[in-house]
C-alpha atoms as a PDB file:
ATOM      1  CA  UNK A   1     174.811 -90.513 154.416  1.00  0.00           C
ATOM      2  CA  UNK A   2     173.897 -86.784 154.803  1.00  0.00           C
ATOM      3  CA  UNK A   3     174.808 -85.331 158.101  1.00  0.00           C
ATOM      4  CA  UNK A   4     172.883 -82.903 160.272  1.00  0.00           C
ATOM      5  CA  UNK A   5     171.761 -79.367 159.622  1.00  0.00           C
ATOM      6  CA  UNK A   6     170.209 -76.831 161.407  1.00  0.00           C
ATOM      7  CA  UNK A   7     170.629 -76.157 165.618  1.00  0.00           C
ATOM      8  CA  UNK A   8     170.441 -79.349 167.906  1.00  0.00           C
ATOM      9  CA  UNK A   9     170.100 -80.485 171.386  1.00  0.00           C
ATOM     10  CA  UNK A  10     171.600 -83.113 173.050  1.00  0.00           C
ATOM     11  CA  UNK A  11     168.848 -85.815 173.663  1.00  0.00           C
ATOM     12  CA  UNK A  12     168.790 -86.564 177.575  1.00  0.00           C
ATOM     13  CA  UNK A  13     165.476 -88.208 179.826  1.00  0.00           C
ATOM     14  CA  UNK A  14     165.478 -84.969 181.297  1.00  0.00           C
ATOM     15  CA  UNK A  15     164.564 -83.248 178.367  1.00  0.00           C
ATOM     16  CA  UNK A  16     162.528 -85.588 176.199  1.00  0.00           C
ATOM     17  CA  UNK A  17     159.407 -83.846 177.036  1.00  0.00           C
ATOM     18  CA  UNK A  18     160.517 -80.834 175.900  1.00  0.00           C
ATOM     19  CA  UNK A  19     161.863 -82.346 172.909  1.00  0.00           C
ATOM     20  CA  UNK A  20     158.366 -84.230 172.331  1.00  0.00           C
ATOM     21  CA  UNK A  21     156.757 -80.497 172.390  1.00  0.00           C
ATOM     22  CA  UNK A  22     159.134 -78.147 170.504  1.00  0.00           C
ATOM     23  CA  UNK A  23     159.102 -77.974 167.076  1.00  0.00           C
ATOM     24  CA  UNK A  24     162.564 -75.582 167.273  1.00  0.00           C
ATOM     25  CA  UNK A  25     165.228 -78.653 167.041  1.00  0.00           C
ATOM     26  CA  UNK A  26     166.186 -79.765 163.939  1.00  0.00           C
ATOM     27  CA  UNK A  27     168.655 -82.804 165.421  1.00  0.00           C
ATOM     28  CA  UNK A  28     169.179 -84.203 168.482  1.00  0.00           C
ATOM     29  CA  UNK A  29     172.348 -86.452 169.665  1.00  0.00           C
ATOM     30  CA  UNK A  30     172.154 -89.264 172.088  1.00  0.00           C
ATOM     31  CA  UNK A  31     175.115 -90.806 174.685  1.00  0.00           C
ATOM     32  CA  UNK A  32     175.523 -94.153 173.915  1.00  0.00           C
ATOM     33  CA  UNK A  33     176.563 -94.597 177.608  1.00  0.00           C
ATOM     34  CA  UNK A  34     173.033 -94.119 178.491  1.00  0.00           C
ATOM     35  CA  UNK A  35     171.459 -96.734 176.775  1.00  0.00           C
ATOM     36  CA  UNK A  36     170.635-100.218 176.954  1.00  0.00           C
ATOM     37  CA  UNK A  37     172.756-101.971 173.739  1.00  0.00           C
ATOM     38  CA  UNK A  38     170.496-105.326 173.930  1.00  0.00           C
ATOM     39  CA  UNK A  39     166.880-103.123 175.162  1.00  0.00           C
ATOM     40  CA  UNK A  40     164.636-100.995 173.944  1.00  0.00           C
ATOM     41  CA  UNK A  41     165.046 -97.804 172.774  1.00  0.00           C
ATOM     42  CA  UNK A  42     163.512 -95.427 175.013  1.00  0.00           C
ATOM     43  CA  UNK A  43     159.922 -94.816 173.748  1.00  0.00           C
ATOM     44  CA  UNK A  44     160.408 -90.705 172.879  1.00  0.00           C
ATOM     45  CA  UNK A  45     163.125 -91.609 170.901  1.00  0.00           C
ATOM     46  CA  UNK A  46     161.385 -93.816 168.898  1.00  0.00           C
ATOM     47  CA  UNK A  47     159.335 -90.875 168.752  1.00  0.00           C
ATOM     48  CA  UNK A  48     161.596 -88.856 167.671  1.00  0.00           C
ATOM     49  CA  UNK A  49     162.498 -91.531 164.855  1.00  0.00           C
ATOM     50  CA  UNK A  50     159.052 -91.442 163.562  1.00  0.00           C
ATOM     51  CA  UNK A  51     158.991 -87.541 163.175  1.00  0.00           C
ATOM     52  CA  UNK A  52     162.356 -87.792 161.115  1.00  0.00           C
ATOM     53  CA  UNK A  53     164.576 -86.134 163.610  1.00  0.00           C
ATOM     54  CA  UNK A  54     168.025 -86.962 162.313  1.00  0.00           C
ATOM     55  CA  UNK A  55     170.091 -88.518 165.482  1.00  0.00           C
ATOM     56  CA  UNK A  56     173.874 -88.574 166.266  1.00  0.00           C
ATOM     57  CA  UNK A  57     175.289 -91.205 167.798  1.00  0.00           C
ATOM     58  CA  UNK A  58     177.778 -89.939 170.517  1.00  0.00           C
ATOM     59  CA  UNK A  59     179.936 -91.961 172.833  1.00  0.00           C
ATOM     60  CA  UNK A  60     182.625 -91.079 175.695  1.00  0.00           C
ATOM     61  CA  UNK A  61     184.160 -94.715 176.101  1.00  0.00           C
ATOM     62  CA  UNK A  62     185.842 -95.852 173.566  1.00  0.00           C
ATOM     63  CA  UNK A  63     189.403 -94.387 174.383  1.00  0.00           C
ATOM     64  CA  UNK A  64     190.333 -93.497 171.030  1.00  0.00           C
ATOM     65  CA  UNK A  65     193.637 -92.044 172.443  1.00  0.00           C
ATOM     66  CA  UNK A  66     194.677 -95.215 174.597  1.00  0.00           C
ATOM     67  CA  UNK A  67     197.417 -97.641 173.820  1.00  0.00           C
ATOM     68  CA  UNK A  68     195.674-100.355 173.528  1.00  0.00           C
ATOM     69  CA  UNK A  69     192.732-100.653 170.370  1.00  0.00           C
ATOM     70  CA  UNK A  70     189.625 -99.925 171.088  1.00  0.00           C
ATOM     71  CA  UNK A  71     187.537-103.116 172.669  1.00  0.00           C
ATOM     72  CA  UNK A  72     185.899-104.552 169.785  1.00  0.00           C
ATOM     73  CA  UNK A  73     182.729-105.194 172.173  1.00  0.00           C
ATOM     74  CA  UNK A  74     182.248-101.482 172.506  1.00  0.00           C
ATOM     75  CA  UNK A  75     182.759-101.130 168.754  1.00  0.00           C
ATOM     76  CA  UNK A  76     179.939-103.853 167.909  1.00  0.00           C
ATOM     77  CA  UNK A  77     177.518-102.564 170.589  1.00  0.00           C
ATOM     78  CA  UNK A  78     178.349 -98.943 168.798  1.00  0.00           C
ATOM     79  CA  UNK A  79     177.112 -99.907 165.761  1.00  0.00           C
ATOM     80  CA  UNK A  80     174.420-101.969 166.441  1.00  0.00           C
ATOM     81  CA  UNK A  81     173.181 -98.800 168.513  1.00  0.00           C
ATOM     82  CA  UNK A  82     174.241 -96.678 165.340  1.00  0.00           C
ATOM     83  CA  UNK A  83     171.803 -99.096 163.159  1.00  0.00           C
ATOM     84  CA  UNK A  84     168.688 -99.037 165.743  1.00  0.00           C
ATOM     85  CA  UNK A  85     168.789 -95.407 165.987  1.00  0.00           C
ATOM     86  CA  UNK A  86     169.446 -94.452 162.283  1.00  0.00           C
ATOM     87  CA  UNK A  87     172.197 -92.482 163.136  1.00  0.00           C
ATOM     88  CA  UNK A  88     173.646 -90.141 160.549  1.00  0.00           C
ATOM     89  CA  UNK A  89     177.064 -90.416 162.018  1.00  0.00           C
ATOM     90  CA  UNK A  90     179.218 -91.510 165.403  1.00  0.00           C
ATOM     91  CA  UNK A  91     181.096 -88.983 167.062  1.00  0.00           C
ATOM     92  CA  UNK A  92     183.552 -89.828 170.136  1.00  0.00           C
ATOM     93  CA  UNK A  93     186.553 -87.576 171.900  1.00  0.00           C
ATOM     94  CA  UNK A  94     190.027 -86.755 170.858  1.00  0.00           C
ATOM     95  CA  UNK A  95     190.644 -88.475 174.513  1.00  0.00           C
ATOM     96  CA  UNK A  96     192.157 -91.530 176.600  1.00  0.00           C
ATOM     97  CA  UNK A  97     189.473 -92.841 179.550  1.00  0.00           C
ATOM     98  CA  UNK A  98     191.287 -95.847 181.101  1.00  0.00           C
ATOM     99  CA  UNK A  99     194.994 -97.821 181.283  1.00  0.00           C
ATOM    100  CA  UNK A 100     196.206-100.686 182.177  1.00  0.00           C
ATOM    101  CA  UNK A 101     192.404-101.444 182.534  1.00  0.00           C
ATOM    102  CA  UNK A 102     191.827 -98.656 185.279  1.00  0.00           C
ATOM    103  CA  UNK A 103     189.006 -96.029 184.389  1.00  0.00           C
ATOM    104  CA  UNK A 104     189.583 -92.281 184.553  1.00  0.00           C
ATOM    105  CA  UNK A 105     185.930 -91.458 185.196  1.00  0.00           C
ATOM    106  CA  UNK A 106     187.012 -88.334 182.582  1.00  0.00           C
ATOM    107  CA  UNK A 107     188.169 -87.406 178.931  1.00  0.00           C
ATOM    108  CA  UNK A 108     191.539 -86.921 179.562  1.00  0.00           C
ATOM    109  CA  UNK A 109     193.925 -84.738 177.206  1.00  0.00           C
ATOM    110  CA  UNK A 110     196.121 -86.534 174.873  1.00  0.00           C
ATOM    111  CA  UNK A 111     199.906 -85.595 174.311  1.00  0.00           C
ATOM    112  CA  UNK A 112     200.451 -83.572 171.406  1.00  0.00           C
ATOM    113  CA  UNK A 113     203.211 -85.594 169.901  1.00  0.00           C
ATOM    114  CA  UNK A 114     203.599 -87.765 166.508  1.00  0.00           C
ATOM    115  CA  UNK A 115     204.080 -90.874 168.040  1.00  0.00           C
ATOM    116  CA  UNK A 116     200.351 -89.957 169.713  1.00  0.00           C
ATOM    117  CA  UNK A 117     199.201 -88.991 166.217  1.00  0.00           C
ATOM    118  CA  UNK A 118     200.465 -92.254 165.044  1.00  0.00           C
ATOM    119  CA  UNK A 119     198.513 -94.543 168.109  1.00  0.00           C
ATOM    120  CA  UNK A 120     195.401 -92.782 167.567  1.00  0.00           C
ATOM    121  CA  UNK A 121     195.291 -92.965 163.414  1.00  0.00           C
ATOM    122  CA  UNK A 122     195.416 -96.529 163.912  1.00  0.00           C
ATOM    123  CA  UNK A 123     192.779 -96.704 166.600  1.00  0.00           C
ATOM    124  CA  UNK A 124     190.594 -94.463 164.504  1.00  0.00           C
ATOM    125  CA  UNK A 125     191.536 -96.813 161.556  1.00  0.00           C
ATOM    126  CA  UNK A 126     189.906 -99.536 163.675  1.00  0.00           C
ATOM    127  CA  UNK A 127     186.806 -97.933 164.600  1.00  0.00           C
ATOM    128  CA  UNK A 128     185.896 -96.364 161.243  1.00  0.00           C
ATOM    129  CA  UNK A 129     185.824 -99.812 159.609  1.00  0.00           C
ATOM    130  CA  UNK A 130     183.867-100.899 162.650  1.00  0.00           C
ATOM    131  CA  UNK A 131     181.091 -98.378 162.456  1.00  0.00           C
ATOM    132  CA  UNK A 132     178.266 -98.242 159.632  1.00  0.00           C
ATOM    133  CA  UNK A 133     178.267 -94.883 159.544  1.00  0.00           C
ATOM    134  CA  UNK A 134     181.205 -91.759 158.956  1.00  0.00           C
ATOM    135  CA  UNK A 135     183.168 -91.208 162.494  1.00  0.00           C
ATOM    136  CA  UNK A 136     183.745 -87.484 164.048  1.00  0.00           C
ATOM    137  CA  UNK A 137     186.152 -86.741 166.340  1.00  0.00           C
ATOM    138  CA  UNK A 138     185.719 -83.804 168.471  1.00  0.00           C
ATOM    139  CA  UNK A 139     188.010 -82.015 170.703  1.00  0.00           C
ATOM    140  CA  UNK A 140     187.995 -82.139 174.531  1.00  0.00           C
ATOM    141  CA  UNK A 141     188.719 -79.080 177.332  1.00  0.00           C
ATOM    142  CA  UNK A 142     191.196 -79.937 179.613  1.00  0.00           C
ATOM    143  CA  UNK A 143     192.208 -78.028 182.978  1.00  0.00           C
ATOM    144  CA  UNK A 144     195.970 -79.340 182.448  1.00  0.00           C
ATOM    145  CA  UNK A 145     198.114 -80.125 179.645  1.00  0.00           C
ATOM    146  CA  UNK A 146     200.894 -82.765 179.050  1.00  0.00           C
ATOM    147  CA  UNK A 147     204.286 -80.846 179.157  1.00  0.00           C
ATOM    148  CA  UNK A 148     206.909 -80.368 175.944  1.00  0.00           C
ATOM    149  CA  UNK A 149     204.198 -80.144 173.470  1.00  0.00           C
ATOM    150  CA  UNK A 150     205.535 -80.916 169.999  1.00  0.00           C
ATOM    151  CA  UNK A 151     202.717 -79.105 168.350  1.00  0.00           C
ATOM    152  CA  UNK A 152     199.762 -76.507 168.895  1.00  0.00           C
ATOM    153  CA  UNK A 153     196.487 -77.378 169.448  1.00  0.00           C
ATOM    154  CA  UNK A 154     195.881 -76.244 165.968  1.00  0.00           C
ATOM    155  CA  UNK A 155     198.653 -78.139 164.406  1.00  0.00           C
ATOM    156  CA  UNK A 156     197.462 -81.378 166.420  1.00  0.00           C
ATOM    157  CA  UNK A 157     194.097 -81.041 165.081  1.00  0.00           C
ATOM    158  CA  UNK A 158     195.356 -80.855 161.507  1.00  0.00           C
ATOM    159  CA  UNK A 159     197.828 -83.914 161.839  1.00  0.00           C
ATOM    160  CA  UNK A 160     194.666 -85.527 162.918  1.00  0.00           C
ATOM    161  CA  UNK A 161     193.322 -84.756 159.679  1.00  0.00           C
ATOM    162  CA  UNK A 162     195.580 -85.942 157.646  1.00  0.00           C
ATOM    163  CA  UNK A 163     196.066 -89.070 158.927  1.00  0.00           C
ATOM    164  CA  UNK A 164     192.369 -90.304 159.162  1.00  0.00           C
ATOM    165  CA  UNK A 165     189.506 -90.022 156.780  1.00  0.00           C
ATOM    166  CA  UNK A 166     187.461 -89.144 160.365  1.00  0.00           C
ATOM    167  CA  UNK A 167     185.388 -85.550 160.057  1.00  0.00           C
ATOM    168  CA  UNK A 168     185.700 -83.117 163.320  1.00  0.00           C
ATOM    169  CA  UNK A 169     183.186 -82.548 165.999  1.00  0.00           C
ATOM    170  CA  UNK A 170     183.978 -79.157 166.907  1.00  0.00           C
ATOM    171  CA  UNK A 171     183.464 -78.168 170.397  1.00  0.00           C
ATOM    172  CA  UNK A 172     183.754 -74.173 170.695  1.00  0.00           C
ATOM    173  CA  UNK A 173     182.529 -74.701 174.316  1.00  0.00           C
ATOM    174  CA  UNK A 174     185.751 -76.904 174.834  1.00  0.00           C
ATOM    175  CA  UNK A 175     188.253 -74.542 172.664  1.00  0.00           C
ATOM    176  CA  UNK A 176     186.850 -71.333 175.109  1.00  0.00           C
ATOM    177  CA  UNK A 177     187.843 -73.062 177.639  1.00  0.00           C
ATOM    178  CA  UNK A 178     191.199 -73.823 176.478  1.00  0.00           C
ATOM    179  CA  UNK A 179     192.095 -70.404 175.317  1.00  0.00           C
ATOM    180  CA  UNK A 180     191.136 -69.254 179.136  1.00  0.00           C
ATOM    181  CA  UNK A 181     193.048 -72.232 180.677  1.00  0.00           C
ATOM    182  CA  UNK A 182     195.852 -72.515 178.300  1.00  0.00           C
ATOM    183  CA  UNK A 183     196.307 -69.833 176.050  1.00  0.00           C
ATOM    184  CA  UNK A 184     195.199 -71.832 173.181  1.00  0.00           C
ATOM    185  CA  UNK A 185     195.156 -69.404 169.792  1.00  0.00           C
ATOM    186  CA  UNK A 186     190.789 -70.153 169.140  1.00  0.00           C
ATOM    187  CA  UNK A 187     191.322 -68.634 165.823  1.00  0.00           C
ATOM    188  CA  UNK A 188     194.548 -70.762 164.409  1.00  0.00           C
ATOM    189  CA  UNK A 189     192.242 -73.998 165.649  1.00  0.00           C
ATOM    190  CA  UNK A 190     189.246 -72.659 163.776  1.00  0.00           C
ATOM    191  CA  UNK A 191     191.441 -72.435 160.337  1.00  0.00           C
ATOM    192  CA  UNK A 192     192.412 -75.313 160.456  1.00  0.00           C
ATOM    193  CA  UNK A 193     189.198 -77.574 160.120  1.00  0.00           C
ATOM    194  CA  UNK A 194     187.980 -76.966 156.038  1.00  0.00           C
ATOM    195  CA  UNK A 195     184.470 -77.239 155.915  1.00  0.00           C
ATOM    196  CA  UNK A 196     184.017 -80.685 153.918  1.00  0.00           C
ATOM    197  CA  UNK A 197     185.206 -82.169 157.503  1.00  0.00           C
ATOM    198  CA  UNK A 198     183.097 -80.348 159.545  1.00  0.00           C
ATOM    199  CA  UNK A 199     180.493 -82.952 160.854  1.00  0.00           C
ATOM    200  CA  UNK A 200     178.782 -80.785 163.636  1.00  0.00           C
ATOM    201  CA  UNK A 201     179.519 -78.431 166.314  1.00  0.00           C
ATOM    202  CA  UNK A 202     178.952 -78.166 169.878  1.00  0.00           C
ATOM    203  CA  UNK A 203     178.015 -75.535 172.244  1.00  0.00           C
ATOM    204  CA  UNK A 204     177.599 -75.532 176.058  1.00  0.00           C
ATOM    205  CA  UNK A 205     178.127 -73.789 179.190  1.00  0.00           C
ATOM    206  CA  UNK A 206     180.533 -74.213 181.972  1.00  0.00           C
ATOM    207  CA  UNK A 207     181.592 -71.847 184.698  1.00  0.00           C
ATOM    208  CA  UNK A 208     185.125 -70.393 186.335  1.00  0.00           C
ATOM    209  CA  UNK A 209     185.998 -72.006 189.500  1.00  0.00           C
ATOM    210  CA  UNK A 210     189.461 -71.152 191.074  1.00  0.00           C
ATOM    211  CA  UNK A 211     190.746 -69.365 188.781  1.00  0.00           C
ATOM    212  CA  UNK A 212     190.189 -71.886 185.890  1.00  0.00           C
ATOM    213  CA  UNK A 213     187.051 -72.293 183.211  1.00  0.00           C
ATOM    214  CA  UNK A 214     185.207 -76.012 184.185  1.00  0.00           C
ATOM    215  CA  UNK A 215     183.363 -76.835 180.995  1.00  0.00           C
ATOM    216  CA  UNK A 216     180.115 -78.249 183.103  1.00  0.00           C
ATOM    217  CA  UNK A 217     177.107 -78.634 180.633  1.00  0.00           C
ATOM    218  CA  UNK A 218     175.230 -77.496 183.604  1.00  0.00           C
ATOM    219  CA  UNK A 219     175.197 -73.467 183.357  1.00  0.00           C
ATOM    220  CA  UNK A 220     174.119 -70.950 180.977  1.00  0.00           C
ATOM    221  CA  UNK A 221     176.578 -70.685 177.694  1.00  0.00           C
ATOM    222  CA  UNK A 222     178.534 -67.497 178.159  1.00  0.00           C
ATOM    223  CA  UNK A 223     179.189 -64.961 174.983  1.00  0.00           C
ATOM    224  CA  UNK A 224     182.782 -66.375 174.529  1.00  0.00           C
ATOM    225  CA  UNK A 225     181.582 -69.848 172.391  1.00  0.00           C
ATOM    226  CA  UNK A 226     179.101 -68.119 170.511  1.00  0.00           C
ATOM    227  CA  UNK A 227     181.410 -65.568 169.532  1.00  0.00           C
ATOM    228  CA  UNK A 228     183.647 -68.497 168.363  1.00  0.00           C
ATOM    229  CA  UNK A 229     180.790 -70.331 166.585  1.00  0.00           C
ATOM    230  CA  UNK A 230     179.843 -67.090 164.585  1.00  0.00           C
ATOM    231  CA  UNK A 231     183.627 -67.018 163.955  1.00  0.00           C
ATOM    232  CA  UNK A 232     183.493 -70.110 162.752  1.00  0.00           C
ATOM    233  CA  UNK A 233     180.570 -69.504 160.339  1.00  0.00           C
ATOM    234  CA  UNK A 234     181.927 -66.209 159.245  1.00  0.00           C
ATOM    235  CA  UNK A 235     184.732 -68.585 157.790  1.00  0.00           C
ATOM    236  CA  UNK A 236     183.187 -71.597 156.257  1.00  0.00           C
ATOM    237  CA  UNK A 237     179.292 -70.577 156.159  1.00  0.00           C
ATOM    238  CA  UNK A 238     176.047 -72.624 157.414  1.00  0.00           C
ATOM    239  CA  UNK A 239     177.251 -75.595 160.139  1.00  0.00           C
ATOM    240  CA  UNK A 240     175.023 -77.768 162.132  1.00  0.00           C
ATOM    241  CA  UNK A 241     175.474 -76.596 165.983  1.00  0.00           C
ATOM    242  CA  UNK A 242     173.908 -78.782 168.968  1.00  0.00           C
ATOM    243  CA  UNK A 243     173.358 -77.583 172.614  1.00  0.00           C
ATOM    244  CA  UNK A 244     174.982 -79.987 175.160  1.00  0.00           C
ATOM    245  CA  UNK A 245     173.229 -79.677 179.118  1.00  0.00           C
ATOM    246  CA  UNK A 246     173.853 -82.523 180.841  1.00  0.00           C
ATOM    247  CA  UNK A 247     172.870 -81.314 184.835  1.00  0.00           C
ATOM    248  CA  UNK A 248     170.845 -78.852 186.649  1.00  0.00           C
ATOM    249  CA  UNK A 249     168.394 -78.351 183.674  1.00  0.00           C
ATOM    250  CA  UNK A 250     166.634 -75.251 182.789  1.00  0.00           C
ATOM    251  CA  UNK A 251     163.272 -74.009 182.253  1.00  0.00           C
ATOM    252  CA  UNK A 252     161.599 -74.651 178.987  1.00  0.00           C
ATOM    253  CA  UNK A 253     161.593 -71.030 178.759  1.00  0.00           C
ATOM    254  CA  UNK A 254     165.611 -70.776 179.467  1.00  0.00           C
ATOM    255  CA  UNK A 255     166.490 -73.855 177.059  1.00  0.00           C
ATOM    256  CA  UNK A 256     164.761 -71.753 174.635  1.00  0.00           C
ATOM    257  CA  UNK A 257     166.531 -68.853 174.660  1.00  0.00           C
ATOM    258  CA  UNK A 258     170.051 -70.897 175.010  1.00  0.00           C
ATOM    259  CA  UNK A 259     168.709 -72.469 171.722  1.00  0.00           C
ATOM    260  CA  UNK A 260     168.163 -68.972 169.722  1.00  0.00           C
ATOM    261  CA  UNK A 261     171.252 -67.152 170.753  1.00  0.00           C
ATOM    262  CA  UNK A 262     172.822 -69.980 169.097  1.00  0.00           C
ATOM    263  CA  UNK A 263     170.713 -69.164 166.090  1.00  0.00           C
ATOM    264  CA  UNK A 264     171.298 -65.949 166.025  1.00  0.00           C
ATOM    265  CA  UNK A 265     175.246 -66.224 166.156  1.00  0.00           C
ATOM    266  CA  UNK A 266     174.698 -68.650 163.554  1.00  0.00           C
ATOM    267  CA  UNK A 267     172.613 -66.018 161.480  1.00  0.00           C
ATOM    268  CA  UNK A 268     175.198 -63.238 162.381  1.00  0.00           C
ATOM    269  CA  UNK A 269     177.932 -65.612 161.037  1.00  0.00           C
ATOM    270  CA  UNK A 270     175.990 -66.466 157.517  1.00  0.00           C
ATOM    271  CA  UNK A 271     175.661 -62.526 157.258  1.00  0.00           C
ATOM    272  CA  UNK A 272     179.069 -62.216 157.598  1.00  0.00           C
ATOM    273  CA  UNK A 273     180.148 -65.282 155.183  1.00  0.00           C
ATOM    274  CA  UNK A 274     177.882 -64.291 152.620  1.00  0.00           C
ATOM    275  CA  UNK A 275     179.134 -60.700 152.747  1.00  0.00           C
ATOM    276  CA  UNK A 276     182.799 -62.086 152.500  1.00  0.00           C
ATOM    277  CA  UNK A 277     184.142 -60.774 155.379  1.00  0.00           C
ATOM    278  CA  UNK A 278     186.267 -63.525 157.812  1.00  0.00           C
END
């Protein structure tokens, strides 16, 4: 099934209307959380269907990272809502949400050891075979991390890799805000996804708050994830890129311009690629 292309926007009620008028998004991915598994699709979806929009299917509740498997109820309601919508793919986190049957309420970190690497192949093992369509997995921000690390963030990513036939979700939005948080290296974590499986990338804004970066989806994107997406580019060439706001939504006019700069450090990056240099 051929993935997305293009520059995106995260489908929410909020924003349908805008999405029903704009001509300027080329994909749009929808939280599973939000809808009904046994209703209706929301009308400007179906909409949106009907125009040939390509959708991604993106969820926050399986738990991918937990010790137990993921609930096969949330796996069948996944891909019935995969097979409604068309999706082109499924993405979820690189994330636990809930143990011993208590909910976090957030996408919590995972430790970066092999015996993690080992829990979550399997668990990823489980849900590809569940889904109809490929799996991405897509790295989460964090404003703590588990101590004695046995790997970098880059290193994790790659192990992740090679144990699973699962593409990446990229979040640059998430890696900014671990390289302010944490001292993550951006650039050894960009190297190590090769492009063939690079599903799609996401952008968003967040905000410093005490001293730490809060990736919110409810503020403008600052220059530090674009820079990393044109990084990115300058690497592999063209990726698909989506726009996540998720609160305190913008004017038309605003979105708008969020959705160009993205463009444009997308075009910067092609020049870049094309021209050869990293």
């Amino acid at each position: 099934m051929k993935l997305p292309a293009g520059v995106g926007l995260g489908w929410r009620r909020q924003l349908a209307h805008y999405l029903d008028e704009t001509q300027g998004v080329d994909f749009v991915e929808v939280l599973a959380e939000h809808l009904n598994p046994k209703g209706p699709l929301p009308e400007p979806l179906k909409r949106l269907k009907e125009r040939g929009v390509p959708v991604v299917l993106h969820a926050v509740s399986l738990g991918l990272g937990s010790a137990e498997p993921p609930e096969r109820r949330r796996l069948d309601e996944l891909a019935r809502l995969a097979e409604r919508l068309g999706a082109v793919c499924v993405s979820e986190h690189l994330a636990f949400v809930r143990a011993g049957g208590v909910e976090s309420g957030h996408l919590l970190p995972l430790p970066r050891t092999e015996e993690m690497l080992e829990v979550l192949a399997e668990n990823v093992r489980q849900a590809e075979e569940a889904l109809p369509v490929p799996l991405a997995l897509e790295n989460v921000a964090s404003l703590f991390e588990w101590p004695d690390a046995a790997m970098s963030e880059a290193r994790w990513l790659a192990g992740v890799l090679e144990r699973t036939g699962a593409r990446v979700l990229l979040d640059v939005a998430n890696l900014y805000a671990n390289t302010l948080n944490h001292g993550t290296d951006a650039r050894e974590v960009l190297e190590a996804v090769p492009r063939e499986r690079l599903a799609y990338v996401h952008v968003a804004g967040g905000v410093k708050r005490g001293g730490l970066y809060h990736d919110t989806h409810a503020h403008a994107v600052p220059e530090g994830p674009r820079v990393l997406l044109e990084q990115l580019v300058a690497r592999v060439g063209p990726v698909p890129a989506l726009l996540e706001w998720d609160d305190h939504f913008p004017a038309p006019e605003v979105l708008g311009a969020e959705l160009e700069a993205m463009r444009a450090a997308l075009a910067r990056g092609v020049a870049r690629w094309e021209g050869g240099a990293p």
